[in-house]
C-alpha atoms as a PDB file:
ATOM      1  CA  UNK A   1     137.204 132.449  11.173  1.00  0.00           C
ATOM      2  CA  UNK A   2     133.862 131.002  11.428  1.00  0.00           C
ATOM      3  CA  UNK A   3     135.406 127.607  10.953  1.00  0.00           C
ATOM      4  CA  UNK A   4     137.685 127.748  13.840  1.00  0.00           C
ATOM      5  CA  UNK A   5     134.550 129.251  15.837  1.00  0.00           C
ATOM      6  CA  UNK A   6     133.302 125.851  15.660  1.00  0.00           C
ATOM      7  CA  UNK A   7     136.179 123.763  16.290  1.00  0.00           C
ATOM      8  CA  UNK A   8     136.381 126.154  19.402  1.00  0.00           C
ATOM      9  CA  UNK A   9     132.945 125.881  20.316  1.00  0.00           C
ATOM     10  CA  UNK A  10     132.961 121.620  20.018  1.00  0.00           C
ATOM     11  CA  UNK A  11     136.277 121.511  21.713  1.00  0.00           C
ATOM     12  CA  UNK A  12     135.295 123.822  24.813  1.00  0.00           C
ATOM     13  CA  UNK A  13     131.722 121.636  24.958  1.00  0.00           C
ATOM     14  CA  UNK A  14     133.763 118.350  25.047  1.00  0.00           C
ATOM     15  CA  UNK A  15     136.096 119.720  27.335  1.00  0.00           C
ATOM     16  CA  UNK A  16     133.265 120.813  29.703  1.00  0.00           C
ATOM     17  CA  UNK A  17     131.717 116.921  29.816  1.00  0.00           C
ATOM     18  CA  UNK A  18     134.892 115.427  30.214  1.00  0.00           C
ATOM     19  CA  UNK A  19     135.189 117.760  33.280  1.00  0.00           C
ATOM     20  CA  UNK A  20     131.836 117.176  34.298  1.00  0.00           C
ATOM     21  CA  UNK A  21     132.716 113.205  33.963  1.00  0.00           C
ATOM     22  CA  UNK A  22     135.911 113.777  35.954  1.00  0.00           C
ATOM     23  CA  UNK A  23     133.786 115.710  38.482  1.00  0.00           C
ATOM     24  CA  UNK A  24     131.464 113.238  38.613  1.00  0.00           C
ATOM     25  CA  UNK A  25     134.164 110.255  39.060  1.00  0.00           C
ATOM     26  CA  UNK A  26     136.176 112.661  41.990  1.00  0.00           C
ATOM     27  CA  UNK A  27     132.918 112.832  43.875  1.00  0.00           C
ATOM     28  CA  UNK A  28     131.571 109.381  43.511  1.00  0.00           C
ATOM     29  CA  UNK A  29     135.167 108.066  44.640  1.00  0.00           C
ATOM     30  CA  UNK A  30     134.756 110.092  47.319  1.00  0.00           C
ATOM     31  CA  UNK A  31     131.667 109.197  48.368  1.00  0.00           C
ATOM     32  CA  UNK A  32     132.653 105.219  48.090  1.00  0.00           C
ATOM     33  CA  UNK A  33     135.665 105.871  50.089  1.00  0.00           C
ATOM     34  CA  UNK A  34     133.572 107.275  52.846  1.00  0.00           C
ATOM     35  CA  UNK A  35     131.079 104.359  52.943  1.00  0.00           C
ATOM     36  CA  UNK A  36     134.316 102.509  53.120  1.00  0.00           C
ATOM     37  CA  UNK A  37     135.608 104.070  56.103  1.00  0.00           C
ATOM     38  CA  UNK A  38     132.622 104.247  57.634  1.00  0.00           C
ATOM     39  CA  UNK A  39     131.907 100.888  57.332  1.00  0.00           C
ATOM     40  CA  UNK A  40     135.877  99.904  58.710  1.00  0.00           C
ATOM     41  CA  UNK A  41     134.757 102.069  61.510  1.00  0.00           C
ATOM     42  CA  UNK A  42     131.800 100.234  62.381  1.00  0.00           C
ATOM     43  CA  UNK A  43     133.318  97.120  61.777  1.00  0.00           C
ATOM     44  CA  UNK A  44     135.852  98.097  64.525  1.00  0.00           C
ATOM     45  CA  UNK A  45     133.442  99.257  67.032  1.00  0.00           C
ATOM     46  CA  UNK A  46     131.912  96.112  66.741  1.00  0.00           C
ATOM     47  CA  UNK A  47     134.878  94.373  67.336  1.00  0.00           C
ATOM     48  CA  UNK A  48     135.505  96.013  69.966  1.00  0.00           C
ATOM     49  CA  UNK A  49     132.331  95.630  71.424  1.00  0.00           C
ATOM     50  CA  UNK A  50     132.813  91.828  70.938  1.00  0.00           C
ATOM     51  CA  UNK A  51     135.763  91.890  72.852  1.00  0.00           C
ATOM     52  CA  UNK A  52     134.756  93.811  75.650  1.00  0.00           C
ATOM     53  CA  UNK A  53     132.041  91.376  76.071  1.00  0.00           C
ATOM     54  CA  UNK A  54     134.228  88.642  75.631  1.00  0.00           C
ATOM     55  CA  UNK A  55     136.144  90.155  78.711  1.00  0.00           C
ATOM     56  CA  UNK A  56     132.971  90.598  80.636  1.00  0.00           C
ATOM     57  CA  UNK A  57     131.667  86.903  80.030  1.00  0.00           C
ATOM     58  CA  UNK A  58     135.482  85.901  81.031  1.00  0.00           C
ATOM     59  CA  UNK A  59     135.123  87.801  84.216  1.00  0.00           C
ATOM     60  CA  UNK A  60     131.527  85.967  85.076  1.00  0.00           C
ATOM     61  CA  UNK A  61     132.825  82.463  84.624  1.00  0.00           C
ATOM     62  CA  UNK A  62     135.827  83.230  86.298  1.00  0.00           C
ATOM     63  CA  UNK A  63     133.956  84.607  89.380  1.00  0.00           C
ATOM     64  CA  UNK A  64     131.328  81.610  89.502  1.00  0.00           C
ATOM     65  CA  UNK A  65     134.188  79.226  88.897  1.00  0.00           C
ATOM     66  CA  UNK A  66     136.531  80.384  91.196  1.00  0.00           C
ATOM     67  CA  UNK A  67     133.488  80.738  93.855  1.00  0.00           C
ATOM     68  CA  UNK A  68     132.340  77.196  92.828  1.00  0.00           C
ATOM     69  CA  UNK A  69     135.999  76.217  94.240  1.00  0.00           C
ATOM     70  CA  UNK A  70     136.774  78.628  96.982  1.00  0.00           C
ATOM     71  CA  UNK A  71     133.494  77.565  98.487  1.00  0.00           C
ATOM     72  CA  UNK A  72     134.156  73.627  99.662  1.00  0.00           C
ATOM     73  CA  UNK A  73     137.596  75.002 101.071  1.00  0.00           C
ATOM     74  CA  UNK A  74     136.083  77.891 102.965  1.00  0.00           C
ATOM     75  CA  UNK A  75     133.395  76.028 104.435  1.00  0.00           C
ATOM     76  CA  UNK A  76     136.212  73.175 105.715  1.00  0.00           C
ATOM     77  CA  UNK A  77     138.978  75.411 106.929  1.00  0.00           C
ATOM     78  CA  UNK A  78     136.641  78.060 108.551  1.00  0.00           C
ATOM     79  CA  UNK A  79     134.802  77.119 111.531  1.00  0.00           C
ATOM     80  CA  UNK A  80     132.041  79.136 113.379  1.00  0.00           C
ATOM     81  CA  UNK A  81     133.008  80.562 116.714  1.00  0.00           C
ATOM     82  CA  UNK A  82     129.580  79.388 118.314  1.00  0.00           C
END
């Protein structure tokens, strides 16, 4: 009986650091798949960003062009009353 005490005893110790290992391997997965999406999330909130500036430096040109062009017509066809 002693005997088997042992085997018991090794067993349930080896058992309990293979769990611990598992454990350990569960939470460090889910720590790296956190970074992960975290860092997809960031990455799309920048790209965002980029895009919405991209729209916004669109807009500019288009308004300075479009003035840049509007402006010799304007002045020709318009005439002051005076």
């Amino acid at each position: 009986m002693h005997a088997k005490c042992r085997s018991f005893a090794a067993f349930s110790a080896r058992a309990k650091r293979a769990l611990s290992d598992a454990g350990h391997r569960i939470h460090h997965g889910i720590a790296k798949l956190e970074e992960f999406l975290l860092l997809l999330a960031g990455e799309r909130i920048q790209l965002l960003l980029a895009m919405i500036q991209t729209q916004q430096n669109r807009r500019r040109l288009c308004g300075l062009l479009s003035g840049f062009w509007r402006t010799p017509h304007g002045l020709s066809a318009t005439r002051a009353p005076f």
